[in-house]
Protein backbone atom coordinates (compact mmCIF):
# COMPACT_ATOMS: atom_id res chain seq x y z
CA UNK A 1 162.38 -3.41 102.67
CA UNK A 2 164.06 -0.22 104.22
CA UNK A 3 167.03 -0.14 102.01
CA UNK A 4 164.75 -0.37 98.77
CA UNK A 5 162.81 2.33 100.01
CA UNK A 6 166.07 4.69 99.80
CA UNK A 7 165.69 5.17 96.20
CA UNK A 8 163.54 1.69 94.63
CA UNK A 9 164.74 -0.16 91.82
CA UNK A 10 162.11 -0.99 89.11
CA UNK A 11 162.25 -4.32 90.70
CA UNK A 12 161.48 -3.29 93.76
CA UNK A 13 158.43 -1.28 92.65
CA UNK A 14 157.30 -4.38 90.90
CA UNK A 15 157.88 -6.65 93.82
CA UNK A 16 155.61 -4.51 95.32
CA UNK A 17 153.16 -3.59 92.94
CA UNK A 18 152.19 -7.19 91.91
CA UNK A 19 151.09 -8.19 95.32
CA UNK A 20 148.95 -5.14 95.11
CA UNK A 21 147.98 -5.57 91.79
CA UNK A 22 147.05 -9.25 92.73
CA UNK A 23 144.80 -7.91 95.62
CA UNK A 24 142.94 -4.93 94.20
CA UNK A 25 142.07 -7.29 91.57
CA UNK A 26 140.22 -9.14 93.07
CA UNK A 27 137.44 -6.89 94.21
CA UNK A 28 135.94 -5.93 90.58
CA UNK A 29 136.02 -9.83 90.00
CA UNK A 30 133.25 -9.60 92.56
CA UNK A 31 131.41 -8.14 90.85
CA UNK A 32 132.44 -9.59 87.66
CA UNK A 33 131.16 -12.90 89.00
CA UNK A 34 128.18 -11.78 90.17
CA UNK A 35 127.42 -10.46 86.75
CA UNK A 36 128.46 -13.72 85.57
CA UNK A 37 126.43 -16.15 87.52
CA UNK A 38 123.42 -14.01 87.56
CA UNK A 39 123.91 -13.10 83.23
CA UNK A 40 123.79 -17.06 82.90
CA UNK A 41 119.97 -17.15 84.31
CA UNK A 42 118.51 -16.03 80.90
CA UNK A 43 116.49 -13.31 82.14
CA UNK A 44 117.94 -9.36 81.64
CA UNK A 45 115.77 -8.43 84.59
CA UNK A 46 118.26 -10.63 86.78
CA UNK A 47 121.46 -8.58 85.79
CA UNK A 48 119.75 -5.47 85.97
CA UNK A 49 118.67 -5.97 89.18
CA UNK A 50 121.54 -7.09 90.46
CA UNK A 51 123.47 -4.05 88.38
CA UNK A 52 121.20 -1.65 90.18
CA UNK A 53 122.20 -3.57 93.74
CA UNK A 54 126.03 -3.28 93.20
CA UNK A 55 125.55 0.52 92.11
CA UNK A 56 123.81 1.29 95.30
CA UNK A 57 126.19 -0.48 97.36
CA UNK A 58 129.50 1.32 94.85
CA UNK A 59 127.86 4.67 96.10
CA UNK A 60 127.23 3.58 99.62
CA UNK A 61 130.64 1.89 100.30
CA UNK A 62 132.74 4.25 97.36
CA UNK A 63 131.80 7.86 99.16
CA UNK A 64 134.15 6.38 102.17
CA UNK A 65 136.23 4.91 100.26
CA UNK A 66 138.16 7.76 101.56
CA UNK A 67 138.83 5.85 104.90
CA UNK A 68 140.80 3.09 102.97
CA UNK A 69 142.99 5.51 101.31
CA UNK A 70 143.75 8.59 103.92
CA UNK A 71 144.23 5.55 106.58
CA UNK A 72 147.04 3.99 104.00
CA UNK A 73 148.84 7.68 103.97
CA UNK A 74 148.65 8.34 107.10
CA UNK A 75 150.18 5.00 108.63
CA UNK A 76 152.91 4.83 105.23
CA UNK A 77 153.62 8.70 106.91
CA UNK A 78 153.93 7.45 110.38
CA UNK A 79 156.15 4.42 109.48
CA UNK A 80 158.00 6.92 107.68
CA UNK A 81 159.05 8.51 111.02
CA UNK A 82 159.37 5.44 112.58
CA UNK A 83 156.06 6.95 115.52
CA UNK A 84 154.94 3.89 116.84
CA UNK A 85 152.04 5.68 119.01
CA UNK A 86 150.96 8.08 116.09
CA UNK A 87 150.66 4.62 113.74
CA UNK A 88 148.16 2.96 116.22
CA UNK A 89 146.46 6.32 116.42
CA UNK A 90 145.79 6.32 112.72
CA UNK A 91 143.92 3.19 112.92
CA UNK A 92 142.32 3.87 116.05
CA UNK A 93 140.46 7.35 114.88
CA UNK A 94 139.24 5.91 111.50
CA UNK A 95 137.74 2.19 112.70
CA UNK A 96 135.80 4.19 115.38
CA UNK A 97 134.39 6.73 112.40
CA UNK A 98 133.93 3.61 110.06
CA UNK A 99 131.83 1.84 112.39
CA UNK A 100 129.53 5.08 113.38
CA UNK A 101 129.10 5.05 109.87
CA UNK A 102 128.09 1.47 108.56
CA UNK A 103 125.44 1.82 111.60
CA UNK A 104 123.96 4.49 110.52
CA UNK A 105 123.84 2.43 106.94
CA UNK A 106 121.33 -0.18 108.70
CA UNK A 107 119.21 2.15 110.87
CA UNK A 108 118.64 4.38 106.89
CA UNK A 109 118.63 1.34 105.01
CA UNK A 110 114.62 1.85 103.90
CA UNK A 111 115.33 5.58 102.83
CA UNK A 112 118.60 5.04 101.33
CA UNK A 113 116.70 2.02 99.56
CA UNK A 114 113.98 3.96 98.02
CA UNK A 115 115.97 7.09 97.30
CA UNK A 116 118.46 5.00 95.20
CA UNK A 117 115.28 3.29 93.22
CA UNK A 118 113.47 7.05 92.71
CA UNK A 119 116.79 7.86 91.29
CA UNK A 120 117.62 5.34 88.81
CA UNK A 121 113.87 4.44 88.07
CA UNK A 122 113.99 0.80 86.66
CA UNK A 123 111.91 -1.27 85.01
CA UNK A 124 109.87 -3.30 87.66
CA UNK A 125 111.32 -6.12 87.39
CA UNK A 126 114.80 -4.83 87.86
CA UNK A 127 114.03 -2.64 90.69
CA UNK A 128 112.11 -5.86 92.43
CA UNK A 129 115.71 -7.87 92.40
CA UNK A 130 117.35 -5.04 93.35
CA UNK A 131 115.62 -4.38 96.71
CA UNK A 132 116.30 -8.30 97.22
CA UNK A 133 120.04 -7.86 96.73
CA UNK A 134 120.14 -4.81 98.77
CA UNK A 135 118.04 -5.99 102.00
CA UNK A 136 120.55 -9.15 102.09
CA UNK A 137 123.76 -7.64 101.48
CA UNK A 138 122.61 -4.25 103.98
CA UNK A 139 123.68 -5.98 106.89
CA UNK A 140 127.24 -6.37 106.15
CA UNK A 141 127.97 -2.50 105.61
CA UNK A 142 129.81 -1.97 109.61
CA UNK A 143 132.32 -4.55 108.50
CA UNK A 144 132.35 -3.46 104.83
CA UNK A 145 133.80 -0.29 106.51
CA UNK A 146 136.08 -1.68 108.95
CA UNK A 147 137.55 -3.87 106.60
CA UNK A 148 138.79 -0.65 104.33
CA UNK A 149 140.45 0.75 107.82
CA UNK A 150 142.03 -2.31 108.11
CA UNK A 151 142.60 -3.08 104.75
CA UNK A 152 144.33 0.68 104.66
CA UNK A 153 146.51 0.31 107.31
CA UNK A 154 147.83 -2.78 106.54
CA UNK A 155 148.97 -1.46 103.16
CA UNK A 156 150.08 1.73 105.07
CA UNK A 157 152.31 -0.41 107.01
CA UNK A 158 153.69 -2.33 104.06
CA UNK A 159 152.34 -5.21 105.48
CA UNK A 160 151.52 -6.74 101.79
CA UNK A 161 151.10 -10.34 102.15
CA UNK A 162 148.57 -10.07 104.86
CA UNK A 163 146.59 -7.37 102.58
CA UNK A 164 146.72 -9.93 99.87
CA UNK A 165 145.77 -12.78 102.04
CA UNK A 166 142.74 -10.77 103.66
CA UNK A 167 141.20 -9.82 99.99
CA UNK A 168 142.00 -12.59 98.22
CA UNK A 169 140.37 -14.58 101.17
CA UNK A 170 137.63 -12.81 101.01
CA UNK A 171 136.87 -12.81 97.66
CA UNK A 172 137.36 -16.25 96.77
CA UNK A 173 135.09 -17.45 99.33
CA UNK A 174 132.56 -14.72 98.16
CA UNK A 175 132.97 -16.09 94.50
CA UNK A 176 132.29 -19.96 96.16
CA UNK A 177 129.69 -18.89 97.98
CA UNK A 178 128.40 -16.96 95.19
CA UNK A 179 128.47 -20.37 93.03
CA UNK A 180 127.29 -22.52 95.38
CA UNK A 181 124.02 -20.64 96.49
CA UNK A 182 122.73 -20.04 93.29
CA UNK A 183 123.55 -22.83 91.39
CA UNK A 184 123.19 -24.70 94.18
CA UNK A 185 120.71 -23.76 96.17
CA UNK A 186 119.08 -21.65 93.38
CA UNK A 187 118.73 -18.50 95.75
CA UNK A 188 118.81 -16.62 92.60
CA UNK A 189 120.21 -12.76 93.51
CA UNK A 190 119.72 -13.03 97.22
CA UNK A 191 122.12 -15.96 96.73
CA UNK A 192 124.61 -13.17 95.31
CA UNK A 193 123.74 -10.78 98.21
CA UNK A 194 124.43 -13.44 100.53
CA UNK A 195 127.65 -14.26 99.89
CA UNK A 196 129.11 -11.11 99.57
CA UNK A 197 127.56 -10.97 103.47
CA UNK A 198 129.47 -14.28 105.04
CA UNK A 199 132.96 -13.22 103.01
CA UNK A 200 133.08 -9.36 104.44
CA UNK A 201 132.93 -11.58 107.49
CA UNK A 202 135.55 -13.38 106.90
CA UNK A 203 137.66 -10.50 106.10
CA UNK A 204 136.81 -8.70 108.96
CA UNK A 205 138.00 -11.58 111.04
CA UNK A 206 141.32 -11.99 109.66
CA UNK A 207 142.03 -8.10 109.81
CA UNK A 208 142.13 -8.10 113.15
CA UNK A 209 144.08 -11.18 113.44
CA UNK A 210 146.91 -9.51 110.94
CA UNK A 211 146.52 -6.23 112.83
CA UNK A 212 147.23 -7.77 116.03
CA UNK A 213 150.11 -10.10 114.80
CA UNK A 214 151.78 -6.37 113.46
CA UNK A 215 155.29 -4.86 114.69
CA UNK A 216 153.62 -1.95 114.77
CA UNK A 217 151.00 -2.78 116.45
CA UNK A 218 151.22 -2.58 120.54
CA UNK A 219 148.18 -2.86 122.50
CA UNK A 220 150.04 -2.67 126.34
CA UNK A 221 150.85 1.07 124.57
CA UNK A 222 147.77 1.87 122.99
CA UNK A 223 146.06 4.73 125.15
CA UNK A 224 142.83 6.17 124.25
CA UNK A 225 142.99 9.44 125.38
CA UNK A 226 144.42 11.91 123.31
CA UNK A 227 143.23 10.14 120.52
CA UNK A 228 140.66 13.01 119.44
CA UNK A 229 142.70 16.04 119.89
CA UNK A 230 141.41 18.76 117.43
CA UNK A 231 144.85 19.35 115.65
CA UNK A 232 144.72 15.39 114.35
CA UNK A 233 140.98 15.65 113.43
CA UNK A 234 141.39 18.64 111.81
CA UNK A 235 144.15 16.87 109.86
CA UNK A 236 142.35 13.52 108.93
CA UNK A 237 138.90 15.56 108.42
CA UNK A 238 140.60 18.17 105.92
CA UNK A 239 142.29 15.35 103.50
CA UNK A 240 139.00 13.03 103.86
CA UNK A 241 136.91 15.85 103.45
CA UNK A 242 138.81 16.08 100.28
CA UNK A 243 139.27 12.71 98.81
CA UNK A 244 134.95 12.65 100.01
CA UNK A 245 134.79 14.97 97.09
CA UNK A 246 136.82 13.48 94.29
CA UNK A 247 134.56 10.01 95.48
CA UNK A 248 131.18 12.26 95.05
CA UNK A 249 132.74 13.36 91.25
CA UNK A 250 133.22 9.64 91.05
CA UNK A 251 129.71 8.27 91.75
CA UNK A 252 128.21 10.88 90.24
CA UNK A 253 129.45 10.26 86.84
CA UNK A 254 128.51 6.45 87.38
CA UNK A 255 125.37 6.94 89.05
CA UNK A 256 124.78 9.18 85.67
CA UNK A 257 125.85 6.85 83.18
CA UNK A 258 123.91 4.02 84.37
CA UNK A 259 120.57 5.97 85.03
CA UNK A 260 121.18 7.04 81.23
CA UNK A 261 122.04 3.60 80.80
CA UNK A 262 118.13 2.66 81.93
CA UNK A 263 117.13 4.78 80.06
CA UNK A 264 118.21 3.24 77.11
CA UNK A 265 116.47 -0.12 78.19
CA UNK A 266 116.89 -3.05 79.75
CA UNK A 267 119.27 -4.82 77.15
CA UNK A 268 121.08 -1.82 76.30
CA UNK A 269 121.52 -1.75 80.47
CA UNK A 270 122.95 -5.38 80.38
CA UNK A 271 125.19 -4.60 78.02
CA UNK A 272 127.25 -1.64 79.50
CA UNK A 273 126.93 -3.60 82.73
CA UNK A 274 129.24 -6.19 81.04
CA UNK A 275 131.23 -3.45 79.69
CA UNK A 276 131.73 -1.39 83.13
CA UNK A 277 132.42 -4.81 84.61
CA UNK A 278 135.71 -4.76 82.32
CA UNK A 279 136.70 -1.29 83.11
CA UNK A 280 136.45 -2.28 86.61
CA UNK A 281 139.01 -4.61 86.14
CA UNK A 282 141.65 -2.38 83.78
CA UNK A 283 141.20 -0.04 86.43
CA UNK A 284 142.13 -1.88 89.67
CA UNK A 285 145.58 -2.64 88.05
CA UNK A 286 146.34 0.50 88.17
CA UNK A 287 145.03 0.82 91.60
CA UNK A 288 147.74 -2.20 92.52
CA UNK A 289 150.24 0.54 90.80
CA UNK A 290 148.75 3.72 92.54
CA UNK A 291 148.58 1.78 96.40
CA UNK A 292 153.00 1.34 95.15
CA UNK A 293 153.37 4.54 94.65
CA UNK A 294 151.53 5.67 97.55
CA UNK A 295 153.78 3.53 100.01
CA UNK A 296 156.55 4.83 98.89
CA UNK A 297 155.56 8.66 98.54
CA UNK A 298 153.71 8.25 101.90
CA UNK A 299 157.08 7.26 103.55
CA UNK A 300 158.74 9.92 101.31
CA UNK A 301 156.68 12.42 103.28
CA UNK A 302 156.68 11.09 106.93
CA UNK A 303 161.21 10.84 106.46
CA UNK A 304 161.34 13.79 104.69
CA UNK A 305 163.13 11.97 101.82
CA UNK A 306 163.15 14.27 98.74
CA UNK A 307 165.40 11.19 96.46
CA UNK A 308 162.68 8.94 97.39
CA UNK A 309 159.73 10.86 96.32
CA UNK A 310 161.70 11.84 92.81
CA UNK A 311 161.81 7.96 92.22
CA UNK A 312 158.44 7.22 92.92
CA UNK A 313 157.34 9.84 90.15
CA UNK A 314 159.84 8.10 87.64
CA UNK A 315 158.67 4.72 88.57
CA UNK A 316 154.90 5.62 88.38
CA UNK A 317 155.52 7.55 84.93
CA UNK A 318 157.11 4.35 83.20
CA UNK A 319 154.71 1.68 84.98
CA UNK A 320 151.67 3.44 84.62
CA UNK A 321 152.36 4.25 80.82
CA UNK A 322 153.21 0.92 79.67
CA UNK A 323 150.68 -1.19 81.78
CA UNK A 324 148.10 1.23 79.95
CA UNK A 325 149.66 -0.07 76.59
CA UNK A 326 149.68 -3.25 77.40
CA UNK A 327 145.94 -3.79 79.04
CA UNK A 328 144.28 -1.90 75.90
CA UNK A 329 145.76 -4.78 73.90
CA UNK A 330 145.26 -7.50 75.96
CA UNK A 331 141.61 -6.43 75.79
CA UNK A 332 141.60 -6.12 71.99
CA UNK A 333 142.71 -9.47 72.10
CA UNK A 334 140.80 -11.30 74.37
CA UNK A 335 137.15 -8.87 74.47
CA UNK A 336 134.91 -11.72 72.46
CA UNK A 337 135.75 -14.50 74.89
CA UNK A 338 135.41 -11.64 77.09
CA UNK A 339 131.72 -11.09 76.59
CA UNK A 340 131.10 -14.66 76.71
CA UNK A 341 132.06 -15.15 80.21
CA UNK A 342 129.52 -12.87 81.70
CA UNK A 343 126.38 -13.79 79.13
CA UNK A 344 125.08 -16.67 76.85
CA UNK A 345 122.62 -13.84 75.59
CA UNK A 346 123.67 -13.16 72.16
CA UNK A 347 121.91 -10.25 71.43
CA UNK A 348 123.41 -8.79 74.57
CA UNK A 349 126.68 -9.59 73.32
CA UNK A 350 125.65 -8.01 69.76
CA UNK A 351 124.75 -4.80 72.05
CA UNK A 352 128.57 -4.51 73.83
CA UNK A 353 130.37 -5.32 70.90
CA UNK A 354 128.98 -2.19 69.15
CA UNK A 355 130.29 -0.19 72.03
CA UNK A 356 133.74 -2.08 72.68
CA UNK A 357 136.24 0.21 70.79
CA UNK A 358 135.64 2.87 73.30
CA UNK A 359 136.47 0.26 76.25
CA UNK A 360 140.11 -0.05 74.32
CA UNK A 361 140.52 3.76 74.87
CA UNK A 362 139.99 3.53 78.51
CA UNK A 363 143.68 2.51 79.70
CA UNK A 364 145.13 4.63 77.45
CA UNK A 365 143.50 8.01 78.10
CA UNK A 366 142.43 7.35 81.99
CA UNK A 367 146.09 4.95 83.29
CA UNK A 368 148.16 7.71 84.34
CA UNK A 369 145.86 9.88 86.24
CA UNK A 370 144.87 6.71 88.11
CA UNK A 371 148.71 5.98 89.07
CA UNK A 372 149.29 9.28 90.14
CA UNK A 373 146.28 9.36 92.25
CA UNK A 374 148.01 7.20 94.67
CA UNK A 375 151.60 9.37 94.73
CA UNK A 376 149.01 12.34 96.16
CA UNK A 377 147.21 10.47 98.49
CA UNK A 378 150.11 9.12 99.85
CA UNK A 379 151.60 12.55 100.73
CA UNK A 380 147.88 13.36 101.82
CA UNK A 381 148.18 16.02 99.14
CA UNK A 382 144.53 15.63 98.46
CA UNK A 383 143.42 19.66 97.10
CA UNK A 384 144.75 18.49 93.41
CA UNK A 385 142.84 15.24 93.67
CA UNK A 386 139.92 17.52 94.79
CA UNK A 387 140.13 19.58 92.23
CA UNK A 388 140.66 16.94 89.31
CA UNK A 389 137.82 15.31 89.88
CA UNK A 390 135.21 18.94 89.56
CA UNK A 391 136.89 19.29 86.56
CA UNK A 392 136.13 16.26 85.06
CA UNK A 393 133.08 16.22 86.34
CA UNK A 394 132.12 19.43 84.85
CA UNK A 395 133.51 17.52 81.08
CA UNK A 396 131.54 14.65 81.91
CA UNK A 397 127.92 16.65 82.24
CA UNK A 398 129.28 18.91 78.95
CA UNK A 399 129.01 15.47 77.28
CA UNK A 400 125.85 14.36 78.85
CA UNK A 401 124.50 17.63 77.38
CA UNK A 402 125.41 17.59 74.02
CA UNK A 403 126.84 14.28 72.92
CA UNK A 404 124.20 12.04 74.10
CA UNK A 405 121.09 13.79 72.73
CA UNK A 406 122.73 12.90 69.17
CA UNK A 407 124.74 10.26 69.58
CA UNK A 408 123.08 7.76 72.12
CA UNK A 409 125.02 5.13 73.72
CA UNK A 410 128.23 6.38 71.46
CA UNK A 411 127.90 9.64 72.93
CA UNK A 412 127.07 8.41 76.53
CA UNK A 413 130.77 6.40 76.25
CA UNK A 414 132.45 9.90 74.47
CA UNK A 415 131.78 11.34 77.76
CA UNK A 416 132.89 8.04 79.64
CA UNK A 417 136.27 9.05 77.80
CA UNK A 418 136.13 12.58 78.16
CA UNK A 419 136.18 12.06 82.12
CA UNK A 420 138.94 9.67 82.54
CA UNK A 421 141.01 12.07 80.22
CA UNK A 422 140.39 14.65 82.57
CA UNK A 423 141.16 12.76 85.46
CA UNK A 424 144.58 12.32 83.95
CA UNK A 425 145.30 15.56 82.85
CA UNK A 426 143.85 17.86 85.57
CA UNK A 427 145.84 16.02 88.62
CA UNK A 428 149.15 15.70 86.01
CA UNK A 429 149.40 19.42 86.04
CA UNK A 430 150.13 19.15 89.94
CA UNK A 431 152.98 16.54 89.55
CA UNK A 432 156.24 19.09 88.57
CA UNK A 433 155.50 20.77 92.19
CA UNK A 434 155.47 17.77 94.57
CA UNK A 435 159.19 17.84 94.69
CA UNK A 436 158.97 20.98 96.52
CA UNK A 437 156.97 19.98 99.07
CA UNK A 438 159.63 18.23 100.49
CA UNK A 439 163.39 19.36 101.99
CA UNK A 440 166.43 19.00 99.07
C-alpha cells in the first residue's frame, strides 16, 4: 500500500473505499432491520418505541462518536511518520477515556432514561417500548465505546480487512440474533435490544484480537507512563472538543426532527422513521468515501506529503460527486420496494411516499460535505468542521421556525435539506486552503 499512497490512482482510492463502504454500511442496516422486524408486528406503537430507543442510544453513542474519528487521524498521522510508540499511544489514551465514559452511561442510565422521554414526550405506548429497548441494550454502552477506539484505529492503521471483518461480524450476528429472538422467541423489542447487546460483544472481542495481531502494535514496548502528558491531551482534547461540537449540531437537528416528528403522531412518526432509516444508509456510503479520504490525508499530514494531500481532494471531488448521482437514482428506482421492506402497513407506506421526493434530494445536496468531512478529520483540521455544523444548525432552526408552522411535514423535510446543504457548503469553503497547511 505505500507506493499507492505516493499519489493514489482512482483505483486505488476505490480499492480502498469499497471495503469501507462495505463496512460503514452495515451499521444503519442495524437499524434498518430493527425497523424491519419490529414494522412487521402490526402495531405503530412497536416502531415508535423502538424509533425512540435507537434515537436515545444515536445521541448517547453519536456525541463520542468523536473517539472513532480523532483516533482514525491520529494513528493514519502516526503511521504517516512511521512512530511506532506515538501509534500505540493513540489507542492507549482514547480506550481508557471510552471506557470512563460508557461507565458512567450505566451508573446515569435512570436519568439519562427519563430525560430523553421528557424530551421527546411520546405517546404511552411508545415511550413504554422504549424504556424496554433502552434498559436491555444500556448495558452494552463500555464496549459500544471501545469498539469505536478500536474500530478507529484499525482504520487509522489501514488495517481494512480486519475493520470490515469486525463490523460486518458484528452486525450480521446482531441482524440473526435480531431475527431469531423475535420471531423466534417472540421477545418483541427487548428481543431487538438484546441482540444489539451479545453482537457489540462480539465485536469487542475480535478488536482486540486484530489489535493484538497488528505490526504496529507492540506490547513488550508499550509503556504507560508518559502516556498523559499535557501537550498530547491538549492535542486530542482540542480536535475532540471540536468534532464533540459538530456531533451536538448533529443530534440536535435529529433529536429536533423526530420530537417534531411526534408531534405529528404516531403514523406520521413511523413513517419518517422508514424514511431516516434510508438516509442512514445513502449516508454511510459516503462515510466508506470520507474514512478513504481520511487515510490518505491523515498520512498526508503525519509525512508531510503536499502531492498526496492534492490527490486526495481530486479523488474525493470526483467520487463524492458521482456516488451522489448515482444513489439519488438508485433510490428513485428502487424507493416502493423500498418501503415495503420495513412495513406491511399500507397507510404507513401512503404516509412516506408523500414525503419521498425530498429523500432523492438528500445525496445530491448533502454528498460532498460528507466526503470532505473525512479529508479534515484526517488532518485533525477539525475548527472548519466545527464551524460547519453551527452554521447549519442555525439554517436548520430558521426552518423549524418558519417552514414548519405552514408547511408541516413538507416543511419539517425543507429544513432536513436546508441542513445537509449547509453542511456541504460551509466546510467546502475551507477546502482551497488545506494545501497550505502542508510543506510544497
Amino acid at each position: 500500500m505505500n507506493s499507492s499512497m505516493e499519489k493514489p490512482t482512482h483505483r486505488a482510492y476505490l480499492m480502498l473505499s469499497i471495503p469501507l463502504i462495505l463496512s460503514t454500511i452495515t451499521t444503519p442496516l442495524l437499524g434498518a432491520v430493527d425497523t424491519a422486524v419490529v414494522g412487521h408486528l402490526f402495531d405503530p406503537s412497536y416502531l415508535g418505541g423502538t424509533a425512540i430507543g435507537v434515537l436515545i442510544f444515536n445521541t448517547l453513542y453519536w456525541l463520542f462518536g468523536f473517539l472513532r474519528v480523532s483516533t482514525s487521524g491520529f494513528a493514519a498521522q502516526s503511521r504517516g511518520k512511521k512512530d511506532l510508540t506515538e501509534g500505540m499511544s493513540e489507542l492507549i489514551r482514547p480506550l481508557m477515556v471510552a471506557g470512563l465514559i460508557g461507565l458512567a452511561f450505566i451508573a446515569l442510565q435512570t436519568p439519562i432514561l427519563q430525560g430523553a422521554l421528557s424530551l421527546t414526550q411520546p405517546e404511552a405506548d411508545v415511550a413504554k417500548w422504549a424504556s424496554v429497548y433502552f434498559q436491555v441494550r444500556i448495558w452494552g454502552a463500555p464496549l459500544t465505546l471501545l469498539n469505536y477506539v478500536l474500530l478507529g484505529w484499525l482504520m487509522g492503521m489501514s488495517h481494512i480487512k480486519y475493520t470490515l471483518l469486525m463490523q460486518i461480524s458484528m452486525n450480521v450476528l446482531n441482524i440473526v440474533l435480531c431475527l431469531w429472538f423475535v420471531q423466534g422467541f417472540q421477545w418483541g423489542v427487548a428481543g431487538v435490544a438484546a441482540a444489539s447487546l451479545f453482537a457489540e460483544g462480539l465485536a469487542f472481542l475480535l478488536g482486540v484480537i486484530f489489535v493484538l495481531r497488528s505490526p504496529y502494535m507492540k506490547v513488550s514496548l508499550l509503556r504507560w507512563r508518559g502516556q498523559f502528558q499535557r501537550k498530547e491531551l491538549k492535542r486530542m482534547f482540542r480536535a475532540n472538543g471540536d468534532l464533540l461540537i459538530r456531533t451536538v449540531c448533529l443530534l440536535a437537528m435529529f433529536n429536533l426532527f423526530t420530537a417534531q416528528s411526534t408531534s405529528f403522531g404516531t403514523e406520521l412518526l413511523a413513517a419518517n422513521t422508514i424514511l431516516l432509516q434510508i438516509h442512514y444508509i445513502m449516508a454511510y456510503f459516503f462515510d466508506g468515501l470520507a474514512n478513504a479520504s481520511s487515510i490518505y490525508s491523515g498520512q498526508a499530514r503525519g509525512s508531510g506529503n503536499r502531492k498526496l494531500l492534492a490527490a486526495t481532494l481530486q479523488l474525493s471531488w470526483i467520487w463524492g460527486g458521482l456516488t451522489s448521482i448515482v444513489l439519488a437514482g438508485l433510490y428513485q428506482l428502487t424507493k416502493g420496494k423500498l418501503f415495503t421492506l420495513f412495513t406491511d402497513n399500507e397507510s404507513i407506506k401512503q404516509i412516506a411516499l408523500q414525503y419521498d421526493g425530498w429523500l432523492f434530494l438528500f445525496p445530491l445536496v448533502t454528498g460532498l460535505g460528507l466526503v470532505f468531512y473525512g479529508v479534515f478529520t484526517g488532518l485533525t483540521y477539525t475548527g472548519p468542521v466545527r464551524n460547519s455544523m453551527l452554521l447549519s444548525l442555525a439554517v436548520f432552526l430558521l426552518g423549524l421556525q418558519f417552514l414548519v408552522p405552514g408547511y408541516g411535514n413538507h416543511g419539517l423535510w425543507v429544513s432536513f435539506l436546508l441542513f445537509g446543504l449547509g453542511r456541504s457548503l460551509f466546510l467546502l469553503m475551507y477546502v482551497p486552503g488545506l494545501l497550505k497547511k502542508l510543506p510544497g
